[in-house]
Protein backbone atom coordinates (compact mmCIF):
# COMPACT_ATOMS: atom_id res chain seq x y z
CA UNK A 1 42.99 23.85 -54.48
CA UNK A 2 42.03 19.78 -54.32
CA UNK A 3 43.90 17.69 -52.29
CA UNK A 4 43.95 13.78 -52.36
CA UNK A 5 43.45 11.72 -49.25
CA UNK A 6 43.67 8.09 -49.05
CA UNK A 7 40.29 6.62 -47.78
CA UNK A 8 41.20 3.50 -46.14
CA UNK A 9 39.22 1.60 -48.23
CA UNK A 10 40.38 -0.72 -50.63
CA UNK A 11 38.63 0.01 -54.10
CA UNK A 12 38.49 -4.53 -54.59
CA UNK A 13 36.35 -4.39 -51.50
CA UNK A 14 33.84 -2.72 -53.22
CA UNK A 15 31.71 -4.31 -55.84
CA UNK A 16 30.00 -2.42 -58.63
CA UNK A 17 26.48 -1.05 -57.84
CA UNK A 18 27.51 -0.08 -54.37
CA UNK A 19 28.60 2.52 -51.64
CA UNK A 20 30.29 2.67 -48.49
CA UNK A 21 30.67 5.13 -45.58
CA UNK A 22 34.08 6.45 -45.00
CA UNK A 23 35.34 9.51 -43.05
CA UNK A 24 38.41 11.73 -44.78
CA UNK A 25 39.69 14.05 -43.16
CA UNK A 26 36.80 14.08 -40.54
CA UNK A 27 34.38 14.17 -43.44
CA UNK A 28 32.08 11.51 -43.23
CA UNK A 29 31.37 10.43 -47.05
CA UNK A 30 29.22 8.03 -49.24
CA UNK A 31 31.99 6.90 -51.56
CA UNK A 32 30.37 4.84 -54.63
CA UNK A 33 31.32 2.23 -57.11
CA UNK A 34 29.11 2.64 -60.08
CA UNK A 35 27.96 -0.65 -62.45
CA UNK A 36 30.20 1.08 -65.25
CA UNK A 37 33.20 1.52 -62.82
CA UNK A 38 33.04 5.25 -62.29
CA UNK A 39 33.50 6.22 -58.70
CA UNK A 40 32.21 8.85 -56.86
CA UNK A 41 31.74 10.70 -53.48
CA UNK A 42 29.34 12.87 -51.66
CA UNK A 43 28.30 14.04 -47.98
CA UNK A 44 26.87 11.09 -45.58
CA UNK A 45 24.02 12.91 -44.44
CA UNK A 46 20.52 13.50 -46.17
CA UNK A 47 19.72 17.12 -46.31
CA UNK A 48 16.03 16.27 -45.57
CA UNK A 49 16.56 14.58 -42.23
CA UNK A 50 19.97 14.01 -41.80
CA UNK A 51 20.13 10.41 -42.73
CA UNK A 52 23.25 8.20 -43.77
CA UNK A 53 23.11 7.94 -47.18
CA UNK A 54 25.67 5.17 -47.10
CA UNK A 55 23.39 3.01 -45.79
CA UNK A 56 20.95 3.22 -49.31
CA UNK A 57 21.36 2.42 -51.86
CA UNK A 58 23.11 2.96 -55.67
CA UNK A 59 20.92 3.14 -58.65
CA UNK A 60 22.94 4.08 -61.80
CA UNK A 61 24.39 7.33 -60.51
CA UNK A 62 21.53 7.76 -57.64
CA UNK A 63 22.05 7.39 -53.76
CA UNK A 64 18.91 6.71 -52.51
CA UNK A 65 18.26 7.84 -48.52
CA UNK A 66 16.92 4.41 -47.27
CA UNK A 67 14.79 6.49 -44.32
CA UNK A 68 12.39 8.84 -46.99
CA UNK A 69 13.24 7.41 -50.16
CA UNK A 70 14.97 11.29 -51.56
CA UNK A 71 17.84 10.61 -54.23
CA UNK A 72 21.58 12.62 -54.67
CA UNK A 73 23.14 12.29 -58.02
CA UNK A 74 27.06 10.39 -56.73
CA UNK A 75 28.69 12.66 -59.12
CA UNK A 76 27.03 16.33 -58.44
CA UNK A 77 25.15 15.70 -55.41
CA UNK A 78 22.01 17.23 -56.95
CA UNK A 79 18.82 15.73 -55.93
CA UNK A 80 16.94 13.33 -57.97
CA UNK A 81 14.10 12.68 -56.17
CA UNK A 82 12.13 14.85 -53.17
CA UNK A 83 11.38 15.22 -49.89
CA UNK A 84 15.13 16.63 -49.71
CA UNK A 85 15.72 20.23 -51.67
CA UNK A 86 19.10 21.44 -50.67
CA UNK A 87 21.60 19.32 -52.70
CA UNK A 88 24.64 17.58 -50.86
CA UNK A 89 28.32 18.35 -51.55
CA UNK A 90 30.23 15.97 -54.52
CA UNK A 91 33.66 15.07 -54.29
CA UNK A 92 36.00 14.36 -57.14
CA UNK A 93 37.73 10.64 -56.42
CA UNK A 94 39.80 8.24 -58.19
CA UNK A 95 41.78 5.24 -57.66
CA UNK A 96 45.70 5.07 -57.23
CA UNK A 97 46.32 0.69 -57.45
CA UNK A 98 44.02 -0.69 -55.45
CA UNK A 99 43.33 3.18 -53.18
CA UNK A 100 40.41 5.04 -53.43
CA UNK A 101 41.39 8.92 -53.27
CA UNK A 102 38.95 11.30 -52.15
CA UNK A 103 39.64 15.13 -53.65
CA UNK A 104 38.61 17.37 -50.59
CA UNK A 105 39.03 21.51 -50.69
C-alpha cells in the first residue's frame, strides 16, 4: 500500500530539466522535473559511494552522481551508466495544484 506525502516543495519552484533534494517521511529523495514535465523520485544517495544525487544533474530521465559520473534512471532507479551496480529505489510522485506528492510504502 502507497501513501502520498506532501514534499514541501512547491512543483513552480522547480524548472524543467532539474532536481531537488527533499526528505519525506525521513527519506531523503532526489525529486525531478523532467524537460517533458514528468516528475519523478528516487533515493539521495549513490549506491557506488554514497553521494547526493540531488546535487547532479538531470539528463532526459538520467540523474547523474556529480562525484563519479554513474547515472539512475528518475523513473526506475536502474543504472545507466557504471561505477555504481546496485540500482536505487524509485518513487511514484505527482502533483496535487501547485504540491509535489511523493508515493512512499
Amino acid at each position: 500500500m502507497m501513501t502520498g506525502f506532501a514534499a514541501g516543495v512547491k512543483a513552480s519552484d522547480v524548472a524543467p530539466g532539474n532536481v531537488v533534494s527533499i526528505v519525506v517521511a525521513g527519506h531523503p529523495l532526489c525529486v525531478g522535473h523532467t524537460e517533458d514535465g514528468r516528475w519523478g523520485a528516487i533515493d539521495d544517495v549513490c549506491t557506488h559511494d554514497g553521494g547526493d544525487l540531488a546535487d547532479g544533474e538531470l539528463d532526459g530521465n538520467a540523474v547523474e552522481c556529480p562525484r563519479h559520473g554513474g547515472r539512475f534512471d528518475l523513473f526506475t532507479g536502474r543504472v545507466l551508466a557504471l561505477p555504481p551496480v546496485v540500482p536505487v529505489r524509485a518513487y511514484p510522485v505527482h502533483v496535487d495544484g501547485d504540491e509535489i506528492v511523493v508515493d512512499l510504502p
